[in-house]
N, C-alpha and C. Protein backbone atom coordinates (compact mmCIF):
# COMPACT_ATOMS: atom_id res chain seq x y z
N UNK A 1 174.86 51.99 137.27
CA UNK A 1 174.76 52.20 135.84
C UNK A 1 174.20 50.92 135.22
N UNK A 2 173.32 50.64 134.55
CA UNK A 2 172.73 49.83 133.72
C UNK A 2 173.38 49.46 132.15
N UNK A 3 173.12 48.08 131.49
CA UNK A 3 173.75 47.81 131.09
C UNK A 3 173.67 48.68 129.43
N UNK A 4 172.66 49.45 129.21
CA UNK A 4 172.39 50.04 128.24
C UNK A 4 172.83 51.19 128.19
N UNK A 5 173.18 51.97 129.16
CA UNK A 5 174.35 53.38 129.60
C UNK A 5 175.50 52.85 128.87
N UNK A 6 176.00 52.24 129.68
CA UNK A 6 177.37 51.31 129.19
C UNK A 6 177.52 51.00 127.79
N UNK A 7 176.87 50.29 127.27
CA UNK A 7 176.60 50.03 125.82
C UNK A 7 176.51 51.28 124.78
N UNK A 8 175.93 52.06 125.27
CA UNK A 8 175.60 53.48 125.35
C UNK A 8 177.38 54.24 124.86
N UNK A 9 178.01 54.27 125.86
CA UNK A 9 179.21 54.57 125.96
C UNK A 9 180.63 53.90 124.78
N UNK A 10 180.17 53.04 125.12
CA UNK A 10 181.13 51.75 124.08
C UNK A 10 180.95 52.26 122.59
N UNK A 11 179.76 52.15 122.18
CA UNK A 11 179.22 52.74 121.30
C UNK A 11 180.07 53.79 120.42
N UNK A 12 180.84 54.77 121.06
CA UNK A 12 181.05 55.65 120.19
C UNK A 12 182.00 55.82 121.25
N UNK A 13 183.30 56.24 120.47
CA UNK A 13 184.80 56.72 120.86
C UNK A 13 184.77 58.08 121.45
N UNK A 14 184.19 59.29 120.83
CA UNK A 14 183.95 60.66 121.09
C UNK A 14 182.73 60.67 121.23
N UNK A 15 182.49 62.12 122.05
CA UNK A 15 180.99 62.91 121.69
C UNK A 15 180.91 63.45 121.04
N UNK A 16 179.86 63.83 119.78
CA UNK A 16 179.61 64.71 119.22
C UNK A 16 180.59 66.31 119.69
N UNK A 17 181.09 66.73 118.59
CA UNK A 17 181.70 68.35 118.59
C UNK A 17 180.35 69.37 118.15
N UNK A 18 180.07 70.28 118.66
CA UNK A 18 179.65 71.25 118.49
C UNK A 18 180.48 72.68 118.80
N UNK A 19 179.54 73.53 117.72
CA UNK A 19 180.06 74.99 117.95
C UNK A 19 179.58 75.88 119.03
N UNK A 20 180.44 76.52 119.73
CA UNK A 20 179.79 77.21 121.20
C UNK A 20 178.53 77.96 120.17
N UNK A 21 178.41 78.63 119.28
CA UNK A 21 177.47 79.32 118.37
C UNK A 21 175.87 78.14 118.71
N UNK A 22 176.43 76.87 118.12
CA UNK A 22 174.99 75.90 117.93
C UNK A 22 174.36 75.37 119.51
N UNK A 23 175.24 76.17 120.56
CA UNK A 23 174.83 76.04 121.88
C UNK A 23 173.90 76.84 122.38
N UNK A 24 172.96 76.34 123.41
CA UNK A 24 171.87 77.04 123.35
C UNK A 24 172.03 78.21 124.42
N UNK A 25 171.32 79.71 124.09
CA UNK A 25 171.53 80.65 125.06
C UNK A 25 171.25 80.83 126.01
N UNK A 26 172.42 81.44 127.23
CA UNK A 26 171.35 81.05 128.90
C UNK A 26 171.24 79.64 129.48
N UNK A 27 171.83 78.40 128.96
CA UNK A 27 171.49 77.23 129.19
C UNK A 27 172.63 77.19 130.37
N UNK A 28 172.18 76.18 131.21
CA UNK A 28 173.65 75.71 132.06
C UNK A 28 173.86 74.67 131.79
N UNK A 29 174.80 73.94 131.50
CA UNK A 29 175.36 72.88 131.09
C UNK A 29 176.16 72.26 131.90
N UNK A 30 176.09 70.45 132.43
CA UNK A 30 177.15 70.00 133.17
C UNK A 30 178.34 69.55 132.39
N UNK A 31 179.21 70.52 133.08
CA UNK A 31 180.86 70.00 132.60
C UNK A 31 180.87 68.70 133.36
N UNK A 32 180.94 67.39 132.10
CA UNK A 32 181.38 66.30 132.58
C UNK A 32 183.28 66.35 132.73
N UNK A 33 183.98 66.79 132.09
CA UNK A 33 185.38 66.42 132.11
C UNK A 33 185.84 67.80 131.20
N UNK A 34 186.91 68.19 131.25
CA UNK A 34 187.48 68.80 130.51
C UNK A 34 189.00 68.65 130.30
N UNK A 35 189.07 68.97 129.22
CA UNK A 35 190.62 67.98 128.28
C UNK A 35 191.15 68.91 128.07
N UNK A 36 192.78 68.68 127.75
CA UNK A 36 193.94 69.55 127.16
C UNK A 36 193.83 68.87 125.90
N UNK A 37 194.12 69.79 124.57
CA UNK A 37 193.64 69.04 123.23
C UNK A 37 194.72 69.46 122.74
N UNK A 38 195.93 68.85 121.97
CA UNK A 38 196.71 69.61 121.06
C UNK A 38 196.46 69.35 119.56
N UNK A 39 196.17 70.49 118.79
CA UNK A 39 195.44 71.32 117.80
C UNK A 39 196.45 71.53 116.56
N UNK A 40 196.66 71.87 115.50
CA UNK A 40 197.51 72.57 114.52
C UNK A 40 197.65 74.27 114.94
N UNK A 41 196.34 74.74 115.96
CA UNK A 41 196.17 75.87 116.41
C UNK A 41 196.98 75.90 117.48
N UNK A 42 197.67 74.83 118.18
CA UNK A 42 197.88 74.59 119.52
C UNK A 42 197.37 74.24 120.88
N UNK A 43 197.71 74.49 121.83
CA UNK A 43 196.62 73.39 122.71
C UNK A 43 195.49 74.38 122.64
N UNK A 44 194.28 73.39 123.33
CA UNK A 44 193.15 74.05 123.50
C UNK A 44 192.22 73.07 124.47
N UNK A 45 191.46 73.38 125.05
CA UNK A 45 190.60 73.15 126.34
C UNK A 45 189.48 73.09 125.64
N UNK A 46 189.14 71.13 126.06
CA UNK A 46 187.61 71.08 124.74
C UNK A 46 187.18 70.55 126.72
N UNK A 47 185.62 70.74 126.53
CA UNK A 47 184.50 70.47 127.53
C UNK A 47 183.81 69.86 127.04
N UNK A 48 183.42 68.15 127.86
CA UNK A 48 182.49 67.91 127.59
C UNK A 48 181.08 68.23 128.13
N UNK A 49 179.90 68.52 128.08
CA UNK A 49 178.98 68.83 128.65
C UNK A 49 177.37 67.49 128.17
N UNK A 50 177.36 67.70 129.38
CA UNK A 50 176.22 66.91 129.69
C UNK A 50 176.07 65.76 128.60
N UNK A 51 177.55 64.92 129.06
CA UNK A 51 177.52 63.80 128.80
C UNK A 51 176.70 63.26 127.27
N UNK A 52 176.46 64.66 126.82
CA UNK A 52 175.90 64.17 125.30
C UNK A 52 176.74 65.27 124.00
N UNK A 53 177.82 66.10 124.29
CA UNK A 53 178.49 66.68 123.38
C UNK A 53 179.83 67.75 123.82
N UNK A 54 180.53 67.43 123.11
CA UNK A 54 182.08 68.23 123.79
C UNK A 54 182.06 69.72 122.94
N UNK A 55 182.64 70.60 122.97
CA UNK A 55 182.88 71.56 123.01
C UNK A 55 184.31 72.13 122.38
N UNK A 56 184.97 73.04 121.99
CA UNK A 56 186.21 73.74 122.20
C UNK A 56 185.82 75.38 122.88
N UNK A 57 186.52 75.28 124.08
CA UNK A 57 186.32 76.55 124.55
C UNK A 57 187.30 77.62 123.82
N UNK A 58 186.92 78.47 124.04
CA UNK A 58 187.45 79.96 123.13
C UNK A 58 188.87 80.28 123.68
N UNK A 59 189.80 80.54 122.60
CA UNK A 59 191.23 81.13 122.90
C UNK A 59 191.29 81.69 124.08
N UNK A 60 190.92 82.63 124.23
CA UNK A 60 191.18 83.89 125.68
C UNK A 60 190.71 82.54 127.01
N UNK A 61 189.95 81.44 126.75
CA UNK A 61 189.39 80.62 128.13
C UNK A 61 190.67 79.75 127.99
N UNK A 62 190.63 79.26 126.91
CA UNK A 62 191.54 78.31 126.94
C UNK A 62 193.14 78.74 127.57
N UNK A 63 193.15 79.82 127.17
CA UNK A 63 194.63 80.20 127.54
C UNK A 63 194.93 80.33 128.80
N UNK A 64 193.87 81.48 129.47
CA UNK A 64 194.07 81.35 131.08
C UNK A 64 194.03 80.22 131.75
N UNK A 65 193.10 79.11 131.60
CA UNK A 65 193.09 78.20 131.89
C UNK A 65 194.49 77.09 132.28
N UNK A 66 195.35 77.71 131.07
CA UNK A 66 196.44 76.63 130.48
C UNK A 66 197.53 77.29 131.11
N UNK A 67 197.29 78.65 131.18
CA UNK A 67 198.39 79.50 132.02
C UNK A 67 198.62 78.65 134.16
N UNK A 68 197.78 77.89 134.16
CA UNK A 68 197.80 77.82 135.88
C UNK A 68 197.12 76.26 136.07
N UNK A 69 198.34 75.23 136.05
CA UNK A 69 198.17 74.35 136.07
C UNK A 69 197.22 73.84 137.22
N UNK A 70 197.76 74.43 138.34
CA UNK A 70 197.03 74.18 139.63
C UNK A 70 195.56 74.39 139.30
N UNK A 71 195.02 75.64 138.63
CA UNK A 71 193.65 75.80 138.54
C UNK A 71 192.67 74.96 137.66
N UNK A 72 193.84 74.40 136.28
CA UNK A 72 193.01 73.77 135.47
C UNK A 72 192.51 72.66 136.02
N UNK A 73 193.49 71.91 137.33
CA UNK A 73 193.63 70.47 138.11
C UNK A 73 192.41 70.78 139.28
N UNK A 74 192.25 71.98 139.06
CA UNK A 74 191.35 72.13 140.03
C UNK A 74 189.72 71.90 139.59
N UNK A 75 189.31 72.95 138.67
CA UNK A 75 188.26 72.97 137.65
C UNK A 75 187.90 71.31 137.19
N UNK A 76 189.20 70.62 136.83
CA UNK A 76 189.13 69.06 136.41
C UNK A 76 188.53 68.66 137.53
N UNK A 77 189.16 68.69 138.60
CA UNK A 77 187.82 67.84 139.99
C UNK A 77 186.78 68.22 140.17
N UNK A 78 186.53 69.79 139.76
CA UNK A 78 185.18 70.21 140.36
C UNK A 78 184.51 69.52 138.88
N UNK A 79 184.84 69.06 137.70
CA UNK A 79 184.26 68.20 136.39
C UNK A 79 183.89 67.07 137.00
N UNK A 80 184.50 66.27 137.57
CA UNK A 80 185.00 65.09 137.91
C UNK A 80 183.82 65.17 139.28
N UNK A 81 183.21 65.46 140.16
CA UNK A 81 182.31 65.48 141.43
C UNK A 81 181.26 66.09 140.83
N UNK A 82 181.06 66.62 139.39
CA UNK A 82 179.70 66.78 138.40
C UNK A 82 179.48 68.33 139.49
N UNK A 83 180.32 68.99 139.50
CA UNK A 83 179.67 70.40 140.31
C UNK A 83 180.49 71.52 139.80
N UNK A 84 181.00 71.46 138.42
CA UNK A 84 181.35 72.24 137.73
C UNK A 84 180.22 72.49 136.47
N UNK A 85 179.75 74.03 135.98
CA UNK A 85 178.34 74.40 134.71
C UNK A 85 179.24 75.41 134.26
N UNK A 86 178.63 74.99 133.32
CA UNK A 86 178.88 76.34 131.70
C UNK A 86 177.89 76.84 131.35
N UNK A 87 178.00 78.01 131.28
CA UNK A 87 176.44 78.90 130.80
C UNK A 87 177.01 79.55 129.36
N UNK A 88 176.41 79.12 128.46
CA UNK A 88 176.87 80.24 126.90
C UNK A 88 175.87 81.30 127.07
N UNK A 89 176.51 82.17 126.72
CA UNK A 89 175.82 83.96 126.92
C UNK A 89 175.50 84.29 125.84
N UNK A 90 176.38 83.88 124.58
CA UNK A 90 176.28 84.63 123.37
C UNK A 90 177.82 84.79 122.64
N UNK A 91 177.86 84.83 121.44
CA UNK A 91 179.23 85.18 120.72
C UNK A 91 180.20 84.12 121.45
N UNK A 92 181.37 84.67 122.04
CA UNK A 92 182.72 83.97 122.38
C UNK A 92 182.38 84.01 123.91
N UNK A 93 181.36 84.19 124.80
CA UNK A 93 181.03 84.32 126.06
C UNK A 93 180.65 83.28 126.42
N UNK A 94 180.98 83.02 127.66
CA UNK A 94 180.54 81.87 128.36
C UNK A 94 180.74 82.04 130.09
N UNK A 95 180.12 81.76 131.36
CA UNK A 95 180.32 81.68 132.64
C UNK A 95 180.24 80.28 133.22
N UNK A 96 181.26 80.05 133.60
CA UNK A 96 181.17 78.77 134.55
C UNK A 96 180.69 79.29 136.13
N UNK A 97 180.17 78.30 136.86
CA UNK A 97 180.04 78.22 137.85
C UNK A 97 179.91 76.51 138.58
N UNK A 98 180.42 77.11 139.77
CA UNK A 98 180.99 75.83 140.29
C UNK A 98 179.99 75.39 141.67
N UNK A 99 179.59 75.00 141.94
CA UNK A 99 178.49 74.20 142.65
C UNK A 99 178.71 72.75 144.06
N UNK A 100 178.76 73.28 145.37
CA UNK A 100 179.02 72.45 146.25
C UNK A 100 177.95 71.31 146.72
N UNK A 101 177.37 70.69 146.26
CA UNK A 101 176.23 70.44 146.94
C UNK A 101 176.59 68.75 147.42
């Protein structure tokens, strides 16, 4: 990493929030990390993607997700080895896929 990444990083506390809506359609996106967030709504599962903007994933994702600790710990490593994608479809839709390479 170079020293302008870094600087890069320092820079700013958060990434940019966007709306799954202002996300682009069909795109795949790298899940850099994904977080447990507690909300006034309650918890919720924000994604960051491609290291340039985080996300809140949708109730029905967030929930299953939160329902199975083992899986969320799981999904977190496949974030974490950069071989976890998010594809937005449209509306409240979205597909991950997970990637060995």
């Amino acid at each position: 990493m170079d020293l302008s990444a870094l600087n890069k990083i320092a820079e700013r506390e958060f990434l940019p929030k966007k709306r799954a809506t202002d996300m682009e359609k069909d795109h795949q996106y790298m899940v850099i990390a994904l977080k447990e967030v507690k909300t006034r709504f309650g918890t919720k599962i924000v994604a960051e993607l491609d290291d340039s903007f985080q996300v809140f994933l949708p109730e029905k994702i967030s929930s299953a997700i939160l329902k199975d600790e083992a899986f969320f710990n799981s999904l977190c490593n496949s974030a974490n080895k950069l071989c976890l994608f998010l594809k937005y479809l449209g509306g409240s839709s979205f597909k991950f896929d997970s990637s060995t390479q």
